[in-house]
N, C-alpha and C. Protein backbone atom coordinates (compact mmCIF):
# COMPACT_ATOMS: atom_id res chain seq x y z
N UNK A 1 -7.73 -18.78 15.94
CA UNK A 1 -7.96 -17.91 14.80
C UNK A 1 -8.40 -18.68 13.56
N UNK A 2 -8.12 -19.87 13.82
CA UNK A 2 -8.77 -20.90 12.72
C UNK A 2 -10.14 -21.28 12.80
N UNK A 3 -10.52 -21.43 11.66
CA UNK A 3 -12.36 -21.70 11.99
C UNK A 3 -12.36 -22.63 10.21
N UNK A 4 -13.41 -24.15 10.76
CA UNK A 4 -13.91 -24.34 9.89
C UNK A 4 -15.40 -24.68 10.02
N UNK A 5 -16.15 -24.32 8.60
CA UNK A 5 -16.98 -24.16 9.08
C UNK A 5 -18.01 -25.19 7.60
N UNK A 6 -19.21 -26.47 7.77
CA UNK A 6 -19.50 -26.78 7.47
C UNK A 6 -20.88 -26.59 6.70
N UNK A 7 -20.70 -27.16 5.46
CA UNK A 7 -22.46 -26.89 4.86
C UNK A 7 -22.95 -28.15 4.24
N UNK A 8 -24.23 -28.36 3.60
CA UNK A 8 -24.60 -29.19 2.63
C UNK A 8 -25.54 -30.24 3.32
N UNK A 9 -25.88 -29.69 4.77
CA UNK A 9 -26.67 -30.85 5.29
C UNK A 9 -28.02 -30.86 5.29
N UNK A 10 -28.97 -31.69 5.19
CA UNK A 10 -30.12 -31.33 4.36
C UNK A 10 -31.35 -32.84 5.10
N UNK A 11 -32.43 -33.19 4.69
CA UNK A 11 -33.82 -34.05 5.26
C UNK A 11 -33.34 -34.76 3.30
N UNK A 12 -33.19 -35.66 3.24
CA UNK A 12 -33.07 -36.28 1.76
C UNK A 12 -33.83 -37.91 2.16
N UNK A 13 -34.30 -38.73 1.33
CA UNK A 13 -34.98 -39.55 1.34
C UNK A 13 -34.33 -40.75 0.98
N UNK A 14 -34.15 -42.01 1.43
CA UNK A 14 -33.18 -43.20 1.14
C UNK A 14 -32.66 -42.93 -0.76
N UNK A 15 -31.80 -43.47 -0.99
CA UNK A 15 -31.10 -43.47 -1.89
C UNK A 15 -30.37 -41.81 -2.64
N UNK A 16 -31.08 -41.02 -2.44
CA UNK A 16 -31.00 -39.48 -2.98
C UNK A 16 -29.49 -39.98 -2.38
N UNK A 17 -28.48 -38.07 -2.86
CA UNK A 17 -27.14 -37.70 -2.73
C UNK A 17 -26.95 -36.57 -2.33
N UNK A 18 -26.07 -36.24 -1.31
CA UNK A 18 -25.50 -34.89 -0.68
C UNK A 18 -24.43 -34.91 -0.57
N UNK A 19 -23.98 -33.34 -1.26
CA UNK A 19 -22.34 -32.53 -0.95
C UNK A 19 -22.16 -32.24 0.22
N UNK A 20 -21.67 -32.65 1.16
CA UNK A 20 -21.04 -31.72 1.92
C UNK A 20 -19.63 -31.16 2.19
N UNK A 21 -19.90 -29.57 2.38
CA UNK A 21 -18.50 -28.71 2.76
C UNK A 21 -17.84 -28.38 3.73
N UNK A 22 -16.70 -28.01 3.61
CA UNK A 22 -15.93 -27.73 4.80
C UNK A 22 -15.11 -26.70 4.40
N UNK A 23 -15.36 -25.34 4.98
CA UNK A 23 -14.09 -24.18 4.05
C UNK A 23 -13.50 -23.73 5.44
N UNK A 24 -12.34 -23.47 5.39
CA UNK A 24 -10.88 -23.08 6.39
C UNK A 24 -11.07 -22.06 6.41
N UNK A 25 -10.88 -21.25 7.71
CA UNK A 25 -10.50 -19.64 6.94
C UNK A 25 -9.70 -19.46 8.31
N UNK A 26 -8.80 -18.07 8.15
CA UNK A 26 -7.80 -17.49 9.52
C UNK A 26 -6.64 -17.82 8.95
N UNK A 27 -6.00 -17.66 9.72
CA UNK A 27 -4.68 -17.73 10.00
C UNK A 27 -3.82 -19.06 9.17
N UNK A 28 -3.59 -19.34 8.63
CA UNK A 28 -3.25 -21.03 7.60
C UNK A 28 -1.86 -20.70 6.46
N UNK A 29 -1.30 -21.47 7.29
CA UNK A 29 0.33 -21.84 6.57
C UNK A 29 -0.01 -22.96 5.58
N UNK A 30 -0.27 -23.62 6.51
CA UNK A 30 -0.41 -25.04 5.10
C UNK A 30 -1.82 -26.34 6.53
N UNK A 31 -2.72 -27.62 5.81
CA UNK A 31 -3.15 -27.98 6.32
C UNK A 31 -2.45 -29.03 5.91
N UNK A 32 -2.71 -30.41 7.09
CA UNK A 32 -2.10 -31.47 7.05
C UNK A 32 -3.25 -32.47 6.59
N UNK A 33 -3.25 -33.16 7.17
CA UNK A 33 -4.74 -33.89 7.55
C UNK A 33 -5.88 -33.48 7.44
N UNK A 34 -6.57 -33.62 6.70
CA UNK A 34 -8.65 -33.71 7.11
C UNK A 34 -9.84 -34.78 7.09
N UNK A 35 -10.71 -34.89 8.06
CA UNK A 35 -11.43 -36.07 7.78
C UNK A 35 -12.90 -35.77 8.46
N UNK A 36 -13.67 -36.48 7.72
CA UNK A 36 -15.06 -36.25 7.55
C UNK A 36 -15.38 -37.36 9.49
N UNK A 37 -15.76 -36.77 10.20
CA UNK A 37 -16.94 -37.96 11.21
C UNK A 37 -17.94 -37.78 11.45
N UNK A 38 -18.96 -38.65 12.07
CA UNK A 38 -20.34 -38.02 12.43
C UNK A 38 -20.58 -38.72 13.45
N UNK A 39 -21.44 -38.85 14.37
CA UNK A 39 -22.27 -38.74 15.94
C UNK A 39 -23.95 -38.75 15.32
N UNK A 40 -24.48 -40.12 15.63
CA UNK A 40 -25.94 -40.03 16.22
C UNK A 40 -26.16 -39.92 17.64
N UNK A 41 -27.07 -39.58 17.48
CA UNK A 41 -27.80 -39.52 19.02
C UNK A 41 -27.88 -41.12 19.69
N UNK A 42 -26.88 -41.18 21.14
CA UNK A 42 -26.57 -42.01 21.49
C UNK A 42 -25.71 -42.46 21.52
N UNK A 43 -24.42 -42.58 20.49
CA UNK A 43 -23.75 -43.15 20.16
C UNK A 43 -22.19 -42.65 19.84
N UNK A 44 -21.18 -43.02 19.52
CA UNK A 44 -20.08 -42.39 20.21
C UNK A 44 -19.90 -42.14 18.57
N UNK A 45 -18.97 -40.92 18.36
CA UNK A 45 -18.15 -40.20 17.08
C UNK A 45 -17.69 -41.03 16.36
N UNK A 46 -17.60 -41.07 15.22
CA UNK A 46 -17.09 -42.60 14.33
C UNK A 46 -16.32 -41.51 12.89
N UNK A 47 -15.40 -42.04 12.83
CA UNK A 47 -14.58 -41.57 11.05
C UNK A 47 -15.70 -41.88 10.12
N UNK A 48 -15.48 -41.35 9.42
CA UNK A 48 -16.25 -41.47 8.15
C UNK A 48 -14.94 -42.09 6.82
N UNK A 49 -14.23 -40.38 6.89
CA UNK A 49 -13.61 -40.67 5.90
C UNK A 49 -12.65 -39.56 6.08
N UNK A 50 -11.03 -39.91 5.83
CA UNK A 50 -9.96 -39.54 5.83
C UNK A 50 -9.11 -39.39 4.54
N UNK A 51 -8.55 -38.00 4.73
CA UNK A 51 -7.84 -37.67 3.32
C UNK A 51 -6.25 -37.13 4.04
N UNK A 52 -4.91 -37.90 3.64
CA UNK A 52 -4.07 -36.83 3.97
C UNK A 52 -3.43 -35.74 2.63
N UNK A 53 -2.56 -35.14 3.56
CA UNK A 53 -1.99 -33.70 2.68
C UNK A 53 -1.71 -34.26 1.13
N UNK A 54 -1.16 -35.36 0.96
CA UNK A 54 -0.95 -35.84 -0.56
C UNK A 54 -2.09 -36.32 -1.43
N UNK A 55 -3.27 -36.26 -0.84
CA UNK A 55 -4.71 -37.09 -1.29
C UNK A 55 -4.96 -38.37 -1.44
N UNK A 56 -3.87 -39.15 -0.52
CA UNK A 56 -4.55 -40.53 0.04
C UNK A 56 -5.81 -40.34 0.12
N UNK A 57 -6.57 -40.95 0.46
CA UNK A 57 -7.92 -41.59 1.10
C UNK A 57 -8.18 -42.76 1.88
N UNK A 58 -8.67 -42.69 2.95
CA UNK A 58 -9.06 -43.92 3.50
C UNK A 58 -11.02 -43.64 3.99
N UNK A 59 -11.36 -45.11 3.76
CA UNK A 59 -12.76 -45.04 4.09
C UNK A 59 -12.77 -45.74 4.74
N UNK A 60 -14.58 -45.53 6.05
CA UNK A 60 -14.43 -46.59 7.27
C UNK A 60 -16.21 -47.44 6.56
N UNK A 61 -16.00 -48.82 6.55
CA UNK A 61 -16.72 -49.69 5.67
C UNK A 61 -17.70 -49.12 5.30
N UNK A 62 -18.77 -48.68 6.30
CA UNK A 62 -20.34 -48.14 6.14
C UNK A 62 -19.80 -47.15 4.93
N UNK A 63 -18.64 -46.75 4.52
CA UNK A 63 -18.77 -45.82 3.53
C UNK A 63 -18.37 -45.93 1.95
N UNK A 64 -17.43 -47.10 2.29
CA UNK A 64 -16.88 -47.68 1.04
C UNK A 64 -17.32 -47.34 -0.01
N UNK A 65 -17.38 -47.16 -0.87
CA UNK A 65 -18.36 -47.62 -2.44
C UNK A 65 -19.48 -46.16 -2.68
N UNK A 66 -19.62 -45.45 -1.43
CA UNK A 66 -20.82 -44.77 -1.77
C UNK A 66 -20.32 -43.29 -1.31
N UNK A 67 -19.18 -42.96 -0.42
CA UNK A 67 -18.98 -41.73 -0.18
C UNK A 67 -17.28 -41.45 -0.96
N UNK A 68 -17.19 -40.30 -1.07
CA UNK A 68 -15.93 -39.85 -1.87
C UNK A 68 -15.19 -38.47 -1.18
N UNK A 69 -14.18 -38.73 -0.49
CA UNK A 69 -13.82 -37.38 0.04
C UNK A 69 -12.90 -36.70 -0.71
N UNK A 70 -12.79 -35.40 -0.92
CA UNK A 70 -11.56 -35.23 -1.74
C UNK A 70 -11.57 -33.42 -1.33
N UNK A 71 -10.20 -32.70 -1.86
CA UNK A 71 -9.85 -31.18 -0.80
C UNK A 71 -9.50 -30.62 -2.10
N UNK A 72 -10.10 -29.37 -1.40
CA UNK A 72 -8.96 -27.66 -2.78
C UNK A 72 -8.48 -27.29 -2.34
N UNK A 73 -7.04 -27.52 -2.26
CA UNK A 73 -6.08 -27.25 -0.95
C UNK A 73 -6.35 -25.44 -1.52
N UNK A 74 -6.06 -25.27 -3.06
CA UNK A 74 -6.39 -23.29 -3.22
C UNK A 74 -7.36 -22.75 -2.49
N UNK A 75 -8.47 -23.68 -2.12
CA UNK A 75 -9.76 -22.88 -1.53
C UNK A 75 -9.64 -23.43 -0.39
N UNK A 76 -8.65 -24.16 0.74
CA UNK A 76 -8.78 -24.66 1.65
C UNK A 76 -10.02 -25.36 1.96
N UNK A 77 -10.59 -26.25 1.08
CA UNK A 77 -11.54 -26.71 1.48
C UNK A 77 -11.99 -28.17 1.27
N UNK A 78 -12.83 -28.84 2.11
CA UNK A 78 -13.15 -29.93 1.72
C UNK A 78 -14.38 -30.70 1.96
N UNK A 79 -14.74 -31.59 0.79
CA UNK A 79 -15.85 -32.53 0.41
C UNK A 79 -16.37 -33.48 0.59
N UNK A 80 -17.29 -33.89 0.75
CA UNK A 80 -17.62 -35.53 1.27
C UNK A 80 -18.79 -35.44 0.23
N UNK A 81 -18.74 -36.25 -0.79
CA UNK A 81 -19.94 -36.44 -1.87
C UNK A 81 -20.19 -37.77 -1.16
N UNK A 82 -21.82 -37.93 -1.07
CA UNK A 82 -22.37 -38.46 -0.61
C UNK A 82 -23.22 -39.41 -1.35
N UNK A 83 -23.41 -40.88 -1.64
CA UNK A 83 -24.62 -41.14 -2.70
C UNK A 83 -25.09 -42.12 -1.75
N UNK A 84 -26.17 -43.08 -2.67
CA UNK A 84 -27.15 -43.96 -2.06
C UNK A 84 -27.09 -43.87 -1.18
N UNK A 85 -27.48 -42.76 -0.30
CA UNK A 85 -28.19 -42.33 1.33
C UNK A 85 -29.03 -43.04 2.02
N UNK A 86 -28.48 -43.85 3.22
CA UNK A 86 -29.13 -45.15 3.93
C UNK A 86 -29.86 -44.37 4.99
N UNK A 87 -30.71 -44.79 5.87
CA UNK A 87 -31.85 -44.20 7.10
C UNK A 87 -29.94 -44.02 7.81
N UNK A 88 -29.10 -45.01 8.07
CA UNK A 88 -28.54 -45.19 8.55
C UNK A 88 -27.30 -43.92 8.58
N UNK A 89 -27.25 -43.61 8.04
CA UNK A 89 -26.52 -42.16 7.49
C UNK A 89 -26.64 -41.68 8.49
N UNK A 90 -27.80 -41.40 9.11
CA UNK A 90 -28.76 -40.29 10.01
C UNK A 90 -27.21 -39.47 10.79
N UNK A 91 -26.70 -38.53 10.92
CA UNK A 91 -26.11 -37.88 12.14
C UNK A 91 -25.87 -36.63 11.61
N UNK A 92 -24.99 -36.19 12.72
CA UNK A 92 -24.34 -34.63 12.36
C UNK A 92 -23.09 -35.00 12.07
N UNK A 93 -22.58 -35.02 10.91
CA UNK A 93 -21.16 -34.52 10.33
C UNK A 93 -20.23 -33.28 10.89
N UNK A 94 -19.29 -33.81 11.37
CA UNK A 94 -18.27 -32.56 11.63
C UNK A 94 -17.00 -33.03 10.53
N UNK A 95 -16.13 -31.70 10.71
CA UNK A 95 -14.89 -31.88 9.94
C UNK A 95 -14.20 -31.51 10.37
N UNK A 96 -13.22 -31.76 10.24
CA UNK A 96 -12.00 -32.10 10.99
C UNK A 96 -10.67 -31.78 10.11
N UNK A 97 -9.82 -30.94 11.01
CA UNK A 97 -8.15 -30.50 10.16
C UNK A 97 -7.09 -30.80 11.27
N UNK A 98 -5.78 -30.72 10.78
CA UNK A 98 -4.74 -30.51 11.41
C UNK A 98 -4.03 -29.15 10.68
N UNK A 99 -3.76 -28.31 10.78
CA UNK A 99 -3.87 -26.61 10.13
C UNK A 99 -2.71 -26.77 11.00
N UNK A 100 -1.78 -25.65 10.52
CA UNK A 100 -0.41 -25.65 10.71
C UNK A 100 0.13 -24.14 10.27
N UNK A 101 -0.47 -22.99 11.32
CA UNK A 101 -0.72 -21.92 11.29
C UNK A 101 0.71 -21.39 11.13
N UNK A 102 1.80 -21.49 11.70
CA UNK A 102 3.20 -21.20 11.11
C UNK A 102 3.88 -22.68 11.19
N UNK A 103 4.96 -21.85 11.14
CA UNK A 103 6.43 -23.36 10.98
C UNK A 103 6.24 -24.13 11.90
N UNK A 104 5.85 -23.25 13.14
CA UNK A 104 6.68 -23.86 15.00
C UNK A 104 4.94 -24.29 15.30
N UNK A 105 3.95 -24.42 14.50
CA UNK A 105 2.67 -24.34 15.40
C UNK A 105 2.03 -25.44 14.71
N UNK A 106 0.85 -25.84 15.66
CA UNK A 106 -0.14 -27.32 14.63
C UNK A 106 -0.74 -26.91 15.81
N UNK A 107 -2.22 -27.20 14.82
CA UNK A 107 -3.67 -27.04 15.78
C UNK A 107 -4.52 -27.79 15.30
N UNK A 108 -5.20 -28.43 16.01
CA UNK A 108 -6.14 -29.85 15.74
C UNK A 108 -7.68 -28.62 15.83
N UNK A 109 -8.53 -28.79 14.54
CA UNK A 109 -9.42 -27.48 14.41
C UNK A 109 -10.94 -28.97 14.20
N UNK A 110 -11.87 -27.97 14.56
CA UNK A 110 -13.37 -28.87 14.88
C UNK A 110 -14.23 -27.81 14.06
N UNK A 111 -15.20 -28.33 13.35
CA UNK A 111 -16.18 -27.39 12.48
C UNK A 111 -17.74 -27.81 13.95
N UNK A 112 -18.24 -27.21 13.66
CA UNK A 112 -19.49 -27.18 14.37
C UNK A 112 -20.84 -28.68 13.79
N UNK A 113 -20.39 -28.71 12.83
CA UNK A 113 -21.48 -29.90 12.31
C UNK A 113 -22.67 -29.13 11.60
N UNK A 114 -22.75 -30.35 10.67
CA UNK A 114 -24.12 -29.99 9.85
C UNK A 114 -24.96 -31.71 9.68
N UNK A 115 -26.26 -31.10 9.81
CA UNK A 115 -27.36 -32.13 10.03
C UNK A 115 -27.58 -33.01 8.93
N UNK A 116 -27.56 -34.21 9.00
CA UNK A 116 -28.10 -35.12 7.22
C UNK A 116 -29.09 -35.61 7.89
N UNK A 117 -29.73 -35.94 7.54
CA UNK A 117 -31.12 -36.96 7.84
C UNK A 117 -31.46 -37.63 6.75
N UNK A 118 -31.59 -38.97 7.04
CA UNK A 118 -32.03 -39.89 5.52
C UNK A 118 -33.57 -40.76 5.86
N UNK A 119 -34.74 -40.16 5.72
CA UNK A 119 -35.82 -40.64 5.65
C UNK A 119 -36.61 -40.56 4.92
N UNK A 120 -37.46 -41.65 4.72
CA UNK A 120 -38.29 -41.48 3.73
C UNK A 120 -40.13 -41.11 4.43
């Protein structure tokens, strides 16, 4: 009954910047965990970037310095600001929760992905 569902993915040209979203909707007691990954073609799923319920952050290197994740826990939702956009960027972004639909329940939830492309 949980669904998240992603936006903000876009054809942008080396260095340009992209938002991308992630909004919750259904059934939601409280969320735990969320984190940004992406998949090129070929190549296996990789973190991007991790936020827990208190707004830690952790970043995985390729992102250090240039991506920023951060959540509205009111709007159940969450962000990956994106800057100096490398060719290397290139994949589909999914997002990722741990949603915690009542007391007794936890569900590991998958957004469908949205496309970035960084070429010039």
């Amino acid at each position: 009954q949980v669904q998240l569902v992603e936006s903000g993915g876009a054809l942008v040209q080396p260095g340009e910047s992209l938002r991308l979203s992630c909004a919750a909707s259904g059934r939601i007691f409280l969320i735990n965990d969320m984190g940004w990954y992406r998949q090129a073609p070929g190549k296996e799923r990789e973190l991007v970037a991790h936020i827990a319920s208190d707004s830690t952050t952790d970043y995985a290197g390729s992102a250090k310095g240039r991506f920023t994740i951060s959540r509205d826990n009111a709007k159940n939702t969450l962000y990956l600001q994106m800057d100096k956009l490398k060719p290397e960027d290139t994949a589909v972004y999914y997002c990722n929760a741990t949603v915690i639909p009542s007391i007794e329940a936890r569900l590991d939830v998958w957004g469908q992905g949205t496309i970035v492309t960084v070429s010039s």
